[in-house]
PDB file of N, CA and C in Angstrom:
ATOM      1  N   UNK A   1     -45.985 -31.284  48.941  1.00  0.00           N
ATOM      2  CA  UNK A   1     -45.103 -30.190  48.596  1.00  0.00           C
ATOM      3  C   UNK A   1     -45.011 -29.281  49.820  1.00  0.00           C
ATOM      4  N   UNK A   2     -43.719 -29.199  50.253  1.00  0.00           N
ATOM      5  CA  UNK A   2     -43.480 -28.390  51.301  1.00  0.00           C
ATOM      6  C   UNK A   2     -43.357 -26.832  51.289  1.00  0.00           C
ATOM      7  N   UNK A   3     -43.935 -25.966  51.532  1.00  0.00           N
ATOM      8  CA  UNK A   3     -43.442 -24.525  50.925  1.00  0.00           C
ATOM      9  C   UNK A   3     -43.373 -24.002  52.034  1.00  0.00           C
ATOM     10  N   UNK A   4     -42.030 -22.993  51.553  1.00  0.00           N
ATOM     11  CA  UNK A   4     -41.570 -22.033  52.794  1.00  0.00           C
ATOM     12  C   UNK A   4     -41.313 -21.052  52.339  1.00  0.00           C
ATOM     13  N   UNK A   5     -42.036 -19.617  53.113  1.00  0.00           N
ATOM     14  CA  UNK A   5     -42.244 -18.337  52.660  1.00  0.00           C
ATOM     15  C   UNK A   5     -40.925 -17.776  53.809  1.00  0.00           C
ATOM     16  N   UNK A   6     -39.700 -16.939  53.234  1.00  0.00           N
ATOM     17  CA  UNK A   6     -38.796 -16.183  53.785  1.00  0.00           C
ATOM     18  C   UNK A   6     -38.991 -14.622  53.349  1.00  0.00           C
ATOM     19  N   UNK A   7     -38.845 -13.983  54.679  1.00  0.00           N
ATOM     20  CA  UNK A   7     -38.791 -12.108  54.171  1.00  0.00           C
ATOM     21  C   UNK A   7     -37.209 -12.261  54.024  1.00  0.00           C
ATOM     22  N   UNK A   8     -36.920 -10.665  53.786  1.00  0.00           N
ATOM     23  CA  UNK A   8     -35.655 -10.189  53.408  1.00  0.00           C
ATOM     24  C   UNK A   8     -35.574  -9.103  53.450  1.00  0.00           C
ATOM     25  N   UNK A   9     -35.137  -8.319  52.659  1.00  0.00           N
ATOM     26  CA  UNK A   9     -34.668  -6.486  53.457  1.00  0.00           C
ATOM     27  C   UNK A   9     -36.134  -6.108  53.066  1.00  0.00           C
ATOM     28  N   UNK A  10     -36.567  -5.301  53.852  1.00  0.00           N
ATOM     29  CA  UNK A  10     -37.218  -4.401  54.235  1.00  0.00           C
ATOM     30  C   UNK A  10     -39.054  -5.265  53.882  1.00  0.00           C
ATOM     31  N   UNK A  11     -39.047  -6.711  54.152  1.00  0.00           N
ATOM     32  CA  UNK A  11     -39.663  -7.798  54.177  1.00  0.00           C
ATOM     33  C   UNK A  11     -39.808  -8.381  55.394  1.00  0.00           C
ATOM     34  N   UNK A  12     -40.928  -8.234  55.980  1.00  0.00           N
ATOM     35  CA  UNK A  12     -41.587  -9.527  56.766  1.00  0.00           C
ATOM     36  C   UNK A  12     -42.039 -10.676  56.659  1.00  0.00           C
ATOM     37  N   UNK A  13     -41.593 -12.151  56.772  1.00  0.00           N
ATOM     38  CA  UNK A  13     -42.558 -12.947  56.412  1.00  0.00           C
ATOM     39  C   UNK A  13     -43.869 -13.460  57.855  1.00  0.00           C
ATOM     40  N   UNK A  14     -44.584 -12.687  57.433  1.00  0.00           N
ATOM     41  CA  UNK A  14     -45.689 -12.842  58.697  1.00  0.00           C
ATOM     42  C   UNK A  14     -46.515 -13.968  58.053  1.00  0.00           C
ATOM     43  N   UNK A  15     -47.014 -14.544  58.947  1.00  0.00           N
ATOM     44  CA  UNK A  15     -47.843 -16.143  58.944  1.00  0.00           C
ATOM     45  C   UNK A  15     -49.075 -15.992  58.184  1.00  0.00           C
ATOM     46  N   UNK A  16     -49.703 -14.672  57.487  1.00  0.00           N
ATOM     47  CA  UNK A  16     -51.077 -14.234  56.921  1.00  0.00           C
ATOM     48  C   UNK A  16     -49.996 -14.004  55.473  1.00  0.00           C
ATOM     49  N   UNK A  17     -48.591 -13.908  55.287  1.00  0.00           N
ATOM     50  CA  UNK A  17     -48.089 -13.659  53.845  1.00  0.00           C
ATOM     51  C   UNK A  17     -47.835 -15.059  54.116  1.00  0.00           C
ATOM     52  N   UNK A  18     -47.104 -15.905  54.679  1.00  0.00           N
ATOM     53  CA  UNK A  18     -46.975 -17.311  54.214  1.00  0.00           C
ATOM     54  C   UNK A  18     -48.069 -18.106  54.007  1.00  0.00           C
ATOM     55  N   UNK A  19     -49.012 -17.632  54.701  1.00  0.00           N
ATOM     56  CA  UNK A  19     -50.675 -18.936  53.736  1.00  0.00           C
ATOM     57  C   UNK A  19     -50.824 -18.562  52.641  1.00  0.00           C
ATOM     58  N   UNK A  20     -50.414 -16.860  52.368  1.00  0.00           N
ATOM     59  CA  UNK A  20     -51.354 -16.038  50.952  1.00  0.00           C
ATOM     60  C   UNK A  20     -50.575 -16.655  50.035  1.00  0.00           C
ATOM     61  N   UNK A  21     -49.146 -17.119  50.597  1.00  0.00           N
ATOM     62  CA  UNK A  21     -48.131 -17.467  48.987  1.00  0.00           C
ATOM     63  C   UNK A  21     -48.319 -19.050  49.353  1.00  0.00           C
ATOM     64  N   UNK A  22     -48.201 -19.676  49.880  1.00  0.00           N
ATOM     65  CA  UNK A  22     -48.913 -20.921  49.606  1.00  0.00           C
ATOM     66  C   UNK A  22     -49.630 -21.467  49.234  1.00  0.00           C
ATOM     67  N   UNK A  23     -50.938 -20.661  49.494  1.00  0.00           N
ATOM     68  CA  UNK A  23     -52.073 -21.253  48.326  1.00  0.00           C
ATOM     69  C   UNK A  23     -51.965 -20.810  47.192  1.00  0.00           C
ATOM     70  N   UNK A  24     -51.137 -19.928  47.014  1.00  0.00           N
ATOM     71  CA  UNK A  24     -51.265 -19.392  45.160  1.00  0.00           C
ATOM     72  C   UNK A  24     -50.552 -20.486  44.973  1.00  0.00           C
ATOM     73  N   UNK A  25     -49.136 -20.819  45.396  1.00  0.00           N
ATOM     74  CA  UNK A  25     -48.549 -21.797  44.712  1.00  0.00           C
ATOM     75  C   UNK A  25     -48.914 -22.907  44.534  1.00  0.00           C
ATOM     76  N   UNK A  26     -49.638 -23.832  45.738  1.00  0.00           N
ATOM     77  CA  UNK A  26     -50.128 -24.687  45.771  1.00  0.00           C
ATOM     78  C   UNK A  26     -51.376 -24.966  44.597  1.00  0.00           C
ATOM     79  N   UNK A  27     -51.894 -23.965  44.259  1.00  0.00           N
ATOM     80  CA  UNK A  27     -52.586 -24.067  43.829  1.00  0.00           C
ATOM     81  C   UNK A  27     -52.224 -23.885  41.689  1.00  0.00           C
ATOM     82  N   UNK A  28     -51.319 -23.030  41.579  1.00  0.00           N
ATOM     83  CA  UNK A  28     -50.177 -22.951  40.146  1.00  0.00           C
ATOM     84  C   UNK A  28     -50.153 -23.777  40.075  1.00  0.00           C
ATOM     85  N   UNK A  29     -48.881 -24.498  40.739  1.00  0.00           N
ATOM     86  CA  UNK A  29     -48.355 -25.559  40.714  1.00  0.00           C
ATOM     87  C   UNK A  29     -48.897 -27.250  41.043  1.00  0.00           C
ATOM     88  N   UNK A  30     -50.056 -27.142  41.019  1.00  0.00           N
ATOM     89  CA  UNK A  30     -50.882 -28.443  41.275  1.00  0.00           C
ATOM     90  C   UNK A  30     -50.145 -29.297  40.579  1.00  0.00           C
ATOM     91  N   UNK A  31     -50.262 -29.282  39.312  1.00  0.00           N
ATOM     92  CA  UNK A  31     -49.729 -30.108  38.222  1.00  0.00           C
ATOM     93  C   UNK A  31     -48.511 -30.759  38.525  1.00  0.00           C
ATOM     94  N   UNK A  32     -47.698 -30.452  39.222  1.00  0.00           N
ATOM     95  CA  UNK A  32     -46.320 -31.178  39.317  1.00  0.00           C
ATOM     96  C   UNK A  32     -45.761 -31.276  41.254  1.00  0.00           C
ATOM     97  N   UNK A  33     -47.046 -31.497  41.340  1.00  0.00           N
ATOM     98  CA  UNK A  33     -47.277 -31.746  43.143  1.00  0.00           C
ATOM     99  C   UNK A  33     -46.763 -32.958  43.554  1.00  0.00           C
ATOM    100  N   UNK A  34     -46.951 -33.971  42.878  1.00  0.00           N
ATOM    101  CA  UNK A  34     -46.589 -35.292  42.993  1.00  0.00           C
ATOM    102  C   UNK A  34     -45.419 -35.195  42.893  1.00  0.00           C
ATOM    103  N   UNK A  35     -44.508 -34.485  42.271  1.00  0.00           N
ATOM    104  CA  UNK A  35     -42.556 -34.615  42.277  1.00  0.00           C
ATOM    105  C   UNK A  35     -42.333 -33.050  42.511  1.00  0.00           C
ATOM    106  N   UNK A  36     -42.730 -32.382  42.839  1.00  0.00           N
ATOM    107  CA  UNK A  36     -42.162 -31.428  43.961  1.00  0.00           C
ATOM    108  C   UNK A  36     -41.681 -31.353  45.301  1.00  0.00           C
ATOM    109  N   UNK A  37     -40.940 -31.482  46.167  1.00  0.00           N
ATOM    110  CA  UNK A  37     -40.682 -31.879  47.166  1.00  0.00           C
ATOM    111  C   UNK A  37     -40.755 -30.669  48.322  1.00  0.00           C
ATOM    112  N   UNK A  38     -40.273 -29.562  47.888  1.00  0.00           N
ATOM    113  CA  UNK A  38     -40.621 -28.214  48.806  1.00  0.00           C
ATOM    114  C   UNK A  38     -39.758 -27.606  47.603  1.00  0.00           C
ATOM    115  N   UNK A  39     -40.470 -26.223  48.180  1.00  0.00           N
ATOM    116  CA  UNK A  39     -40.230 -24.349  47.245  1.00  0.00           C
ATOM    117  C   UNK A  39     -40.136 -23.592  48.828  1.00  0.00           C
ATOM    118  N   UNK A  40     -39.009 -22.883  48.331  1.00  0.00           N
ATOM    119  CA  UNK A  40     -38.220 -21.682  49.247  1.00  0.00           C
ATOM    120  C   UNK A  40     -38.502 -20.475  48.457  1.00  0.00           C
ATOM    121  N   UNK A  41     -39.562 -19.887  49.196  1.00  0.00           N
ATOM    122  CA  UNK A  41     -39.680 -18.511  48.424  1.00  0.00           C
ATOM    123  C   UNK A  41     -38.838 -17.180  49.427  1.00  0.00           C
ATOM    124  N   UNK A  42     -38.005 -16.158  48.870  1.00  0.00           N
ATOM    125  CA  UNK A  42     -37.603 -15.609  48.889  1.00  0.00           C
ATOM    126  C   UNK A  42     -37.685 -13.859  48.655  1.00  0.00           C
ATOM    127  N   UNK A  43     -38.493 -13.066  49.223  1.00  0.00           N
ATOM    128  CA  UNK A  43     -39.107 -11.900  48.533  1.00  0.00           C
ATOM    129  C   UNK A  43     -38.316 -10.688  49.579  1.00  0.00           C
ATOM    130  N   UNK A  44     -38.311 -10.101  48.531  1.00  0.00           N
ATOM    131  CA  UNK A  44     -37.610  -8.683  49.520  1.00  0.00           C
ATOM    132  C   UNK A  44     -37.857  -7.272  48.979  1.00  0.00           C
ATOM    133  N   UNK A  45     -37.311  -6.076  49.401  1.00  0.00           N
ATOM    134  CA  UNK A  45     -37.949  -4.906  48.839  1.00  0.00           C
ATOM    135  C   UNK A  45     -36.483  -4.414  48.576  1.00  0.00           C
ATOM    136  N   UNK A  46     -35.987  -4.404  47.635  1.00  0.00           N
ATOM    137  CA  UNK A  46     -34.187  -4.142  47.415  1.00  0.00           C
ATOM    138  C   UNK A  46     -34.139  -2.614  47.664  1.00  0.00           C
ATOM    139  N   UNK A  47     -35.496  -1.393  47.369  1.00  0.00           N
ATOM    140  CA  UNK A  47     -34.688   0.120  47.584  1.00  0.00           C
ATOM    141  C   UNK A  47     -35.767   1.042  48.349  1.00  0.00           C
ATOM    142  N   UNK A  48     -36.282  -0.360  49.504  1.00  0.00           N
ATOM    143  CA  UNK A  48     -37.692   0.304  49.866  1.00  0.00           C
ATOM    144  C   UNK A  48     -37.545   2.188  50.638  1.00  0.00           C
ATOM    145  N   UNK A  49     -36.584   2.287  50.757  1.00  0.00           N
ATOM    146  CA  UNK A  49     -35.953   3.844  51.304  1.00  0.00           C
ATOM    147  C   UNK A  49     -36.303   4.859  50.253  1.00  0.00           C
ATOM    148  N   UNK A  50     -35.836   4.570  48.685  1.00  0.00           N
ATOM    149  CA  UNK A  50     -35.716   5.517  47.718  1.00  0.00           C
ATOM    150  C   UNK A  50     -37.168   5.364  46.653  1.00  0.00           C
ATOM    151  N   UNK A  51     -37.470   4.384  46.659  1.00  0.00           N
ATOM    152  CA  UNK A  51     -39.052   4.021  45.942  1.00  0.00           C
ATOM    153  C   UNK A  51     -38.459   3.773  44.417  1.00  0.00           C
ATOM    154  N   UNK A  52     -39.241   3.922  43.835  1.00  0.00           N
ATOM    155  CA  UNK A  52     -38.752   3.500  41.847  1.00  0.00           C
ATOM    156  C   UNK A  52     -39.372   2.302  41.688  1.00  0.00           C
ATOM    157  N   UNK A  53     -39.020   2.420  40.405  1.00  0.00           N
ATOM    158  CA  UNK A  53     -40.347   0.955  39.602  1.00  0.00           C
ATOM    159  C   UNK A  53     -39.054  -0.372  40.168  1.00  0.00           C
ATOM    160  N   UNK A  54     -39.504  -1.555  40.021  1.00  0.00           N
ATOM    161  CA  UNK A  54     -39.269  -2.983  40.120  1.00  0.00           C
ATOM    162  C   UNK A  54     -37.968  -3.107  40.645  1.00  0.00           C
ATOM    163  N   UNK A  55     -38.469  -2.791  41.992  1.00  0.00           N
ATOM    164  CA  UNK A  55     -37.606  -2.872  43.445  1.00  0.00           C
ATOM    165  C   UNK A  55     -38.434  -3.761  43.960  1.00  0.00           C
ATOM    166  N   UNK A  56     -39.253  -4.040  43.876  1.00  0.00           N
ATOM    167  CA  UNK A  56     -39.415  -5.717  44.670  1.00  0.00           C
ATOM    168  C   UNK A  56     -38.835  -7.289  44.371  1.00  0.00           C
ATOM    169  N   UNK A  57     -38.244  -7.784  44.787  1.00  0.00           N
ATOM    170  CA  UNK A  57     -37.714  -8.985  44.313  1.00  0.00           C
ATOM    171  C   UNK A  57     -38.467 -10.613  44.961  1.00  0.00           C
ATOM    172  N   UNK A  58     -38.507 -11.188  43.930  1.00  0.00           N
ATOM    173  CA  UNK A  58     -39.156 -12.777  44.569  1.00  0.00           C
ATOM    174  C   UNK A  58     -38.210 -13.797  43.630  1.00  0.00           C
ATOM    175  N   UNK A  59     -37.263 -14.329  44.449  1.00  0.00           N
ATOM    176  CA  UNK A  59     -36.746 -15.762  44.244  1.00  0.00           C
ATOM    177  C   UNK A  59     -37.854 -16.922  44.592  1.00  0.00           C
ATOM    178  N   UNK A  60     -37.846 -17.427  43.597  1.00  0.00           N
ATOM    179  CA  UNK A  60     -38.304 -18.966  43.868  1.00  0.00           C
ATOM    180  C   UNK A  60     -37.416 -20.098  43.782  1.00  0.00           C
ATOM    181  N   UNK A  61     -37.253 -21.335  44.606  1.00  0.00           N
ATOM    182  CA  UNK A  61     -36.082 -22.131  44.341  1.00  0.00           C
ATOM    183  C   UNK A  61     -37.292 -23.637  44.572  1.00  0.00           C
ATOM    184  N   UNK A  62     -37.394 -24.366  43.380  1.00  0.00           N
ATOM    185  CA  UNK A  62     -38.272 -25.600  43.911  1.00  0.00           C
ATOM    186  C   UNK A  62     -36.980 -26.985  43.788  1.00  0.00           C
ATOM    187  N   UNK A  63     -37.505 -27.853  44.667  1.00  0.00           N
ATOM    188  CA  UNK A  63     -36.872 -29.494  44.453  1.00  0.00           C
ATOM    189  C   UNK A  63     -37.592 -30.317  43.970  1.00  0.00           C
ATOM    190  N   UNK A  64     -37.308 -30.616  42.731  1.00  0.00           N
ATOM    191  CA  UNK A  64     -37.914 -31.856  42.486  1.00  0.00           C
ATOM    192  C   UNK A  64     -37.368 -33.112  42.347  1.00  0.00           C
ATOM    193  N   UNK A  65     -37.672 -34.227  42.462  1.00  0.00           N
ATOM    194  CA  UNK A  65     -37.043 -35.564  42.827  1.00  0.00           C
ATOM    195  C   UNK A  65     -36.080 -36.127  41.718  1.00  0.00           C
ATOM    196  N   UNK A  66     -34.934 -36.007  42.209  1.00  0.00           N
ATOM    197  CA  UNK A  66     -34.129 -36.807  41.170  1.00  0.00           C
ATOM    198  C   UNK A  66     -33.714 -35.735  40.350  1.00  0.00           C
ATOM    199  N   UNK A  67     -33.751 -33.930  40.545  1.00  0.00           N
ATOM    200  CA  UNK A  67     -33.433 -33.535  39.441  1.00  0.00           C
ATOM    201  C   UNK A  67     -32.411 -31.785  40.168  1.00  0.00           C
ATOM    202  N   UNK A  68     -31.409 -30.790  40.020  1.00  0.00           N
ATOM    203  CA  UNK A  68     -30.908 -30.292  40.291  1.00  0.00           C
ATOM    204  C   UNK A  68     -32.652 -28.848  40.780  1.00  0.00           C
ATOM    205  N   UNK A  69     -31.942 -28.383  41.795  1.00  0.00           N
ATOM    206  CA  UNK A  69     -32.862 -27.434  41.938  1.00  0.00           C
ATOM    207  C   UNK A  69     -33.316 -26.457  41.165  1.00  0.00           C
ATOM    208  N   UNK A  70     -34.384 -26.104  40.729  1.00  0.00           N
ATOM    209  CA  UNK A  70     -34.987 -24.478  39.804  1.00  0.00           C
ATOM    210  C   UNK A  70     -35.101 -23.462  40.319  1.00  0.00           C
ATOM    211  N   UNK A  71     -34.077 -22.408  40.142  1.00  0.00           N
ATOM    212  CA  UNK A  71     -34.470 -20.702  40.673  1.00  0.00           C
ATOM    213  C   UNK A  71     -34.937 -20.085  39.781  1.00  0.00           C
ATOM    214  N   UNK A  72     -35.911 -19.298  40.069  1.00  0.00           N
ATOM    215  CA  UNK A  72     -36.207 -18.263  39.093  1.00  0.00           C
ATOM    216  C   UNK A  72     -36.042 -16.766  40.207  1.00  0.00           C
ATOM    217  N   UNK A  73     -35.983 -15.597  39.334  1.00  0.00           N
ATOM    218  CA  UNK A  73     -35.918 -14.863  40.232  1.00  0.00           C
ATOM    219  C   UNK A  73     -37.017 -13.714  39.283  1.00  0.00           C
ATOM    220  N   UNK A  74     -37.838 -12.700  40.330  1.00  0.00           N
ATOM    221  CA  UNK A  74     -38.502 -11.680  38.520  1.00  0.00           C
ATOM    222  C   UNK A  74     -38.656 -10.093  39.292  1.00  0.00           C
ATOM    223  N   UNK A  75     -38.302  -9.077  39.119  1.00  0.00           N
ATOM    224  CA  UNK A  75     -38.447  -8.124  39.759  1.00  0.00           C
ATOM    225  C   UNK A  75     -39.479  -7.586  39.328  1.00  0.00           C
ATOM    226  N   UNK A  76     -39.939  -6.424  40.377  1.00  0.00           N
ATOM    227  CA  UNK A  76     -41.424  -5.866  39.908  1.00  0.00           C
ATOM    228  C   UNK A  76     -41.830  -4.645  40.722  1.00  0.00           C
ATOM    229  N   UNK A  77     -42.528  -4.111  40.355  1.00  0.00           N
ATOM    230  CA  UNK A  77     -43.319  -2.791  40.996  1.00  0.00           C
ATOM    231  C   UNK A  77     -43.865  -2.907  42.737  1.00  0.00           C
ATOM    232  N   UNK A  78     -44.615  -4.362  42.337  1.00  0.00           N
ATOM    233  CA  UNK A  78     -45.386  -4.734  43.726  1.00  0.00           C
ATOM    234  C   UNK A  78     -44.935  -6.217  43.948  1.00  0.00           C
ATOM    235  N   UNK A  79     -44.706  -6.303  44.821  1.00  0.00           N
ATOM    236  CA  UNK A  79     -44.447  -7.688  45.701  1.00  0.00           C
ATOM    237  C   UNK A  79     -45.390  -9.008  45.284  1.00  0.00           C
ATOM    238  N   UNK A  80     -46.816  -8.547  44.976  1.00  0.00           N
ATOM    239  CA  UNK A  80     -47.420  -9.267  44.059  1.00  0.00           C
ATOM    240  C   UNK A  80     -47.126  -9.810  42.746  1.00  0.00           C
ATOM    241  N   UNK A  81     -46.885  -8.619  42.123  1.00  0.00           N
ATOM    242  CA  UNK A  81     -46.609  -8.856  41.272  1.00  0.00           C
ATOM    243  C   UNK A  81     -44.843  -9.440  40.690  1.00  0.00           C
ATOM    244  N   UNK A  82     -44.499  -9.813  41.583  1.00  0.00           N
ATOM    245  CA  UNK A  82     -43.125 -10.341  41.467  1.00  0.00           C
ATOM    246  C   UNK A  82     -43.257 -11.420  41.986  1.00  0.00           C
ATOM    247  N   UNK A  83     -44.255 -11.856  42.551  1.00  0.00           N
ATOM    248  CA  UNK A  83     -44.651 -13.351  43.166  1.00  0.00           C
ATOM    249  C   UNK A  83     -45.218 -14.133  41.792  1.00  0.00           C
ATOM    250  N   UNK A  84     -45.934 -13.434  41.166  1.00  0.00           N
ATOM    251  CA  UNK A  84     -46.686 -14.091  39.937  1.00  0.00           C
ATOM    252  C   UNK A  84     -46.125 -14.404  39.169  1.00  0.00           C
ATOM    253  N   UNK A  85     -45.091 -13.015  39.068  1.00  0.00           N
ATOM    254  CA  UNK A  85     -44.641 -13.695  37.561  1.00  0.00           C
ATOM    255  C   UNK A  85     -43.277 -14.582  37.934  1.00  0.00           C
ATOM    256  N   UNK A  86     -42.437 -14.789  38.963  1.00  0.00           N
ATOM    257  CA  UNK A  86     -41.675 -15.844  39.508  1.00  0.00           C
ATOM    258  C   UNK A  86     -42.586 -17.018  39.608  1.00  0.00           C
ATOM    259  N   UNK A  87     -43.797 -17.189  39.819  1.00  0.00           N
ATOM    260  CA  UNK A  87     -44.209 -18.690  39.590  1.00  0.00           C
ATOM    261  C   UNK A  87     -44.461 -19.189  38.587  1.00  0.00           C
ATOM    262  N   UNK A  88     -45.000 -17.715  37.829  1.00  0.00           N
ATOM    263  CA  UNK A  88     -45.284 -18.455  36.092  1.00  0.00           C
ATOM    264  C   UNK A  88     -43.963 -18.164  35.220  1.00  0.00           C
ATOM    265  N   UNK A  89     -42.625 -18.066  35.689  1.00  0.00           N
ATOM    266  CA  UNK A  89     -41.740 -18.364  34.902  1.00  0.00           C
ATOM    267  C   UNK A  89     -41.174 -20.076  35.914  1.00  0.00           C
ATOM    268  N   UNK A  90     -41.664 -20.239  36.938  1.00  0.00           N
ATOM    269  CA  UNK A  90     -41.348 -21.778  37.403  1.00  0.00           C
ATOM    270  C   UNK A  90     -41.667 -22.552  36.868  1.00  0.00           C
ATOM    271  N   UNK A  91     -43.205 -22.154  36.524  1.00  0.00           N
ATOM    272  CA  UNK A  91     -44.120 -23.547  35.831  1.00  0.00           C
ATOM    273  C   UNK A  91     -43.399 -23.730  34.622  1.00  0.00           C
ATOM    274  N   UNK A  92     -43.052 -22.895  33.883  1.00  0.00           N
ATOM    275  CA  UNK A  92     -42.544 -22.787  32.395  1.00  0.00           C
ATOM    276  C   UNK A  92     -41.543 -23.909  32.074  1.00  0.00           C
ATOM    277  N   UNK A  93     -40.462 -23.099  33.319  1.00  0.00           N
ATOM    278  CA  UNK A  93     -39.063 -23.806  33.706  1.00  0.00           C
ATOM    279  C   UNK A  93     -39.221 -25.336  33.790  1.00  0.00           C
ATOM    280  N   UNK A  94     -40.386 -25.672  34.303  1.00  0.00           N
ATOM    281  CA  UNK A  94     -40.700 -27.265  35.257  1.00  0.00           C
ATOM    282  C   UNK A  94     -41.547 -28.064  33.898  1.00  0.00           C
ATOM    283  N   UNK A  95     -42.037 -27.316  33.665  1.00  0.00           N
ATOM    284  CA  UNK A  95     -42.267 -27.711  32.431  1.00  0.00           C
ATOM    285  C   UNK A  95     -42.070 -28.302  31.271  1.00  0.00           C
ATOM    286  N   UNK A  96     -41.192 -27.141  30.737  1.00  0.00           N
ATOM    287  CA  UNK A  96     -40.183 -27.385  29.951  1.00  0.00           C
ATOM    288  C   UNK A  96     -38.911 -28.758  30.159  1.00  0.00           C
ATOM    289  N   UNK A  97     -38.646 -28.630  31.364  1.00  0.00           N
ATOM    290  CA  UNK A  97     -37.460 -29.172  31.809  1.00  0.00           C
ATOM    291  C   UNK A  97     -38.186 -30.654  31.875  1.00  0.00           C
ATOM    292  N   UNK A  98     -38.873 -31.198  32.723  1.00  0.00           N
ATOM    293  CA  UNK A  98     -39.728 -32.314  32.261  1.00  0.00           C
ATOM    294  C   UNK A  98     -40.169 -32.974  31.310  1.00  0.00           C
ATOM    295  N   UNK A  99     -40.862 -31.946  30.276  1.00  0.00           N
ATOM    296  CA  UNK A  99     -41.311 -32.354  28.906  1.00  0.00           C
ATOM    297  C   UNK A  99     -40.237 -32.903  28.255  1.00  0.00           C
ATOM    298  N   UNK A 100     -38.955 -32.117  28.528  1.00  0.00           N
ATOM    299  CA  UNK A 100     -37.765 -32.890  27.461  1.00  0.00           C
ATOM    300  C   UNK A 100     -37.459 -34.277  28.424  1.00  0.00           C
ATOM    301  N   UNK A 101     -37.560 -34.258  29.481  1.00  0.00           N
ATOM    302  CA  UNK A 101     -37.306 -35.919  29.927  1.00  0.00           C
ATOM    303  C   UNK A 101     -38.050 -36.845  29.910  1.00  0.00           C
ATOM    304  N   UNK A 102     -39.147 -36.238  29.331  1.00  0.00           N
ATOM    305  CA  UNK A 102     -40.447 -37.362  29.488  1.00  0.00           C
ATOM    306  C   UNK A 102     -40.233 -37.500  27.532  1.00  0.00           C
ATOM    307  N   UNK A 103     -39.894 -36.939  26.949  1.00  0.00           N
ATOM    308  CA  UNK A 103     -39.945 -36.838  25.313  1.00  0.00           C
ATOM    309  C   UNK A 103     -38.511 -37.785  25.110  1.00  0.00           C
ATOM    310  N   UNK A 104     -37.743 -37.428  26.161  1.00  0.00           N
ATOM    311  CA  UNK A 104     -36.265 -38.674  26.075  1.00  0.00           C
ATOM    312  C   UNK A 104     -36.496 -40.092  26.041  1.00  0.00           C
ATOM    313  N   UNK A 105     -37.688 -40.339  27.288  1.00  0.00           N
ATOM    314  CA  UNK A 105     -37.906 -41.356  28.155  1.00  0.00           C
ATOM    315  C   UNK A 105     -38.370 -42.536  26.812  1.00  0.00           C
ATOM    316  N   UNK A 106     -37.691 -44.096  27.030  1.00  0.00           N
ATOM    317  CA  UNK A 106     -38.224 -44.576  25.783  1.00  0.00           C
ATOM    318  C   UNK A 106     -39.610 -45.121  26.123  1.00  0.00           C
ATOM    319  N   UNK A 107     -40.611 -45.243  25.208  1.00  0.00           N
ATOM    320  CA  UNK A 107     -42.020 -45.884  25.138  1.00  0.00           C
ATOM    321  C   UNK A 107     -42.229 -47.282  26.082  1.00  0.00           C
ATOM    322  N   UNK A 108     -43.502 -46.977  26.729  1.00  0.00           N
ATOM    323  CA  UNK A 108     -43.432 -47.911  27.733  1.00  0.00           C
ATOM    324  C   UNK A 108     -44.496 -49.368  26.591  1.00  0.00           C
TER     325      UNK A 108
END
């Protein structure tokens, strides 16, 4: 699984935030490592000038093999916390979206 950490407005992606979000994900997302192909993470600070609650933003976009890409996007207070809960609405997504193709799939 290939992962790539991108900044955005008022976002750096420095090489100590791209290991920190890699191993979280890598590590979430274990479970569906084998057909993940790479995740484009996306985080930015949308009103870092004026401050206010859940002005941080984290897109997640994963590929998995054979199937249309998954975005999630989740806003939040802290940059952390918009990382978390964008991965645990991925897993959900990947999840979900799997379970019904594997529940389609006929009996081997």
């Amino acid at each position: 699984m290939q992962i790539r950490v991108n900044g955005g407005e008022n976002v750096r992606a420095t090489e100590a935030l791209g290991t920190s979000v890699s191993a979280y994900l890598e590590r979430e997302l274990a479970r569906f490592a084998h057909q993940i192909t790479r995740v484009e993470v996306h985080m930015s600070d949308e009103n870092a000038e004026k401050g206010g609650a859940d002005h941080k933003r984290c897109t997640v976009e994963a590929r998995v093999e054979g199937r249309p890409p998954y975005v999630v996007t989740e806003h939040s207070a802290t940059m952390r916390q918009a990382m978390v809960g964008a991965t645990e609405k991925l897993y959900r997504l990947i999840e979900h979206d799997l379970g019904r193709l594997h529940d389609r799939s006929p009996p081997a």
